[in-house]
Protein backbone atom coordinates (compact mmCIF):
# COMPACT_ATOMS: atom_id res chain seq x y z
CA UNK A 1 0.00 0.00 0.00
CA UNK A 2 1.54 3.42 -1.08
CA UNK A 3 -0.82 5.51 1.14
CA UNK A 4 -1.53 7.39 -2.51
CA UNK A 5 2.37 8.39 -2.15
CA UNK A 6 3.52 8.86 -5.58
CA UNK A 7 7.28 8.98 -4.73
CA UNK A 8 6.61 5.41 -2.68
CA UNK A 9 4.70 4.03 -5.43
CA UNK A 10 7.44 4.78 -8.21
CA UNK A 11 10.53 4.07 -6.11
CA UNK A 12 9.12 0.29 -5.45
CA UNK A 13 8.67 0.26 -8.86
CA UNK A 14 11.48 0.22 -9.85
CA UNK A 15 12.77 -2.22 -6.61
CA UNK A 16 9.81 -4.63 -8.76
CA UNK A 17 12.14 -4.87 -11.30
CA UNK A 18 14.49 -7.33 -9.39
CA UNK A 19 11.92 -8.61 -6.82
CA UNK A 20 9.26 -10.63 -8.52
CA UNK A 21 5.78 -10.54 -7.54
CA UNK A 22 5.98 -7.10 -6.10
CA UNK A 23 2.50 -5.46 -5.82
CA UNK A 24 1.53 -1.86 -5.89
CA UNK A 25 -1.78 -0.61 -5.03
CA UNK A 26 -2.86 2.92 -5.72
CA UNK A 27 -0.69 3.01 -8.98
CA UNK A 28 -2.54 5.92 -10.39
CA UNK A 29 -1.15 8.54 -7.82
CA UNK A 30 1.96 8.66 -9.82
CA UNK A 31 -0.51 10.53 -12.65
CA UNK A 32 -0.38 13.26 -10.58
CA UNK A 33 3.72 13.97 -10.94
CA UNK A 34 4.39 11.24 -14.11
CA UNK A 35 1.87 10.33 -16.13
CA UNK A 36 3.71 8.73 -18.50
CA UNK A 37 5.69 6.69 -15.40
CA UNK A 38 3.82 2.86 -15.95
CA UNK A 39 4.82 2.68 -19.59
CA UNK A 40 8.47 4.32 -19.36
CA UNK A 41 9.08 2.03 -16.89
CA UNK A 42 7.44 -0.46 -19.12
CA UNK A 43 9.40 0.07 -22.11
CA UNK A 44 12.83 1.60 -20.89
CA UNK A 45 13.47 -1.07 -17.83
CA UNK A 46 11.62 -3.43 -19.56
CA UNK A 47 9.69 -4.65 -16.68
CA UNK A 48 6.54 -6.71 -16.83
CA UNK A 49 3.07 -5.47 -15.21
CA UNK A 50 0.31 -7.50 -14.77
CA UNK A 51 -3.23 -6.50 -12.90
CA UNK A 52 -2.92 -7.28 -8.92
CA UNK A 53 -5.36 -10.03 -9.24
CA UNK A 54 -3.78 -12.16 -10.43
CA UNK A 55 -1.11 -12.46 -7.82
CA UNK A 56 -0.55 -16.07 -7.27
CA UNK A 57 -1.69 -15.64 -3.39
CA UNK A 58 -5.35 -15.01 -4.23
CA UNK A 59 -4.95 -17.98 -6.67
CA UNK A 60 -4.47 -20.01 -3.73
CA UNK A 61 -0.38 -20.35 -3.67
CA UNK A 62 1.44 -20.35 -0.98
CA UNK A 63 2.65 -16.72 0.35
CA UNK A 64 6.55 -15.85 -0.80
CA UNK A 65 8.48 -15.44 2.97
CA UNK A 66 7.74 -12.27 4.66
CA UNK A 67 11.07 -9.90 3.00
CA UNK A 68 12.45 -7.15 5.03
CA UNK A 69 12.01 -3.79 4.00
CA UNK A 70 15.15 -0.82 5.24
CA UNK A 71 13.29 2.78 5.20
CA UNK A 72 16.27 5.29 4.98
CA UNK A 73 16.03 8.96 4.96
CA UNK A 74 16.84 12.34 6.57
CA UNK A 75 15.31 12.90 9.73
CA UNK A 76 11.68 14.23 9.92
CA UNK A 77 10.95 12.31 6.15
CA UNK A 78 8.51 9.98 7.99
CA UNK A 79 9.98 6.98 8.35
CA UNK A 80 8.98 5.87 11.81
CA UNK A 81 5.49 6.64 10.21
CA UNK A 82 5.85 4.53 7.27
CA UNK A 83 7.30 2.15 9.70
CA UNK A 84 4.04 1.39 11.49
């Protein structure tokens, strides 16, 4: 969940490209800064999107291992926020 954060939504974006089955929600607050964002990153990193449905956990597979996430910033950027 991005929490309609356009700068969250487009730097895991681009984190999808190496971690596979990486799921956005809220992808259209990026509109807002980069409209053009979902098919540059589509045709210049060549990465491969697919509707969130049909993640393979709501097809009944097994969930992937919880992965850690590092939030790193300057201080007052929210991170103990985004934390929670």
């Amino acid at each position: 969940h991005c929490h309609d954060d356009h700068r969250i939504a487009m730097s895991f974006a681009v984190l999808g490209c190496l971690l596979p089955d990486l799921i956005i929600t809220e992808k259209e607050c990026v509109e807002k800064t980069y409209p053009e964002f979902w098919d540059h990153l589509r045709s210049r990193l060549g990465a491969t999107l697919q509707p969130a449905s049909s993640h393979p956990e709501e097809d009944g597979a097994a969930p992937l291992e919880s992965p850690h996430v590092i939030l790193i910033g300057m201080r007052g950027a929210g991170k103990t926020t985004m934390g929670r």
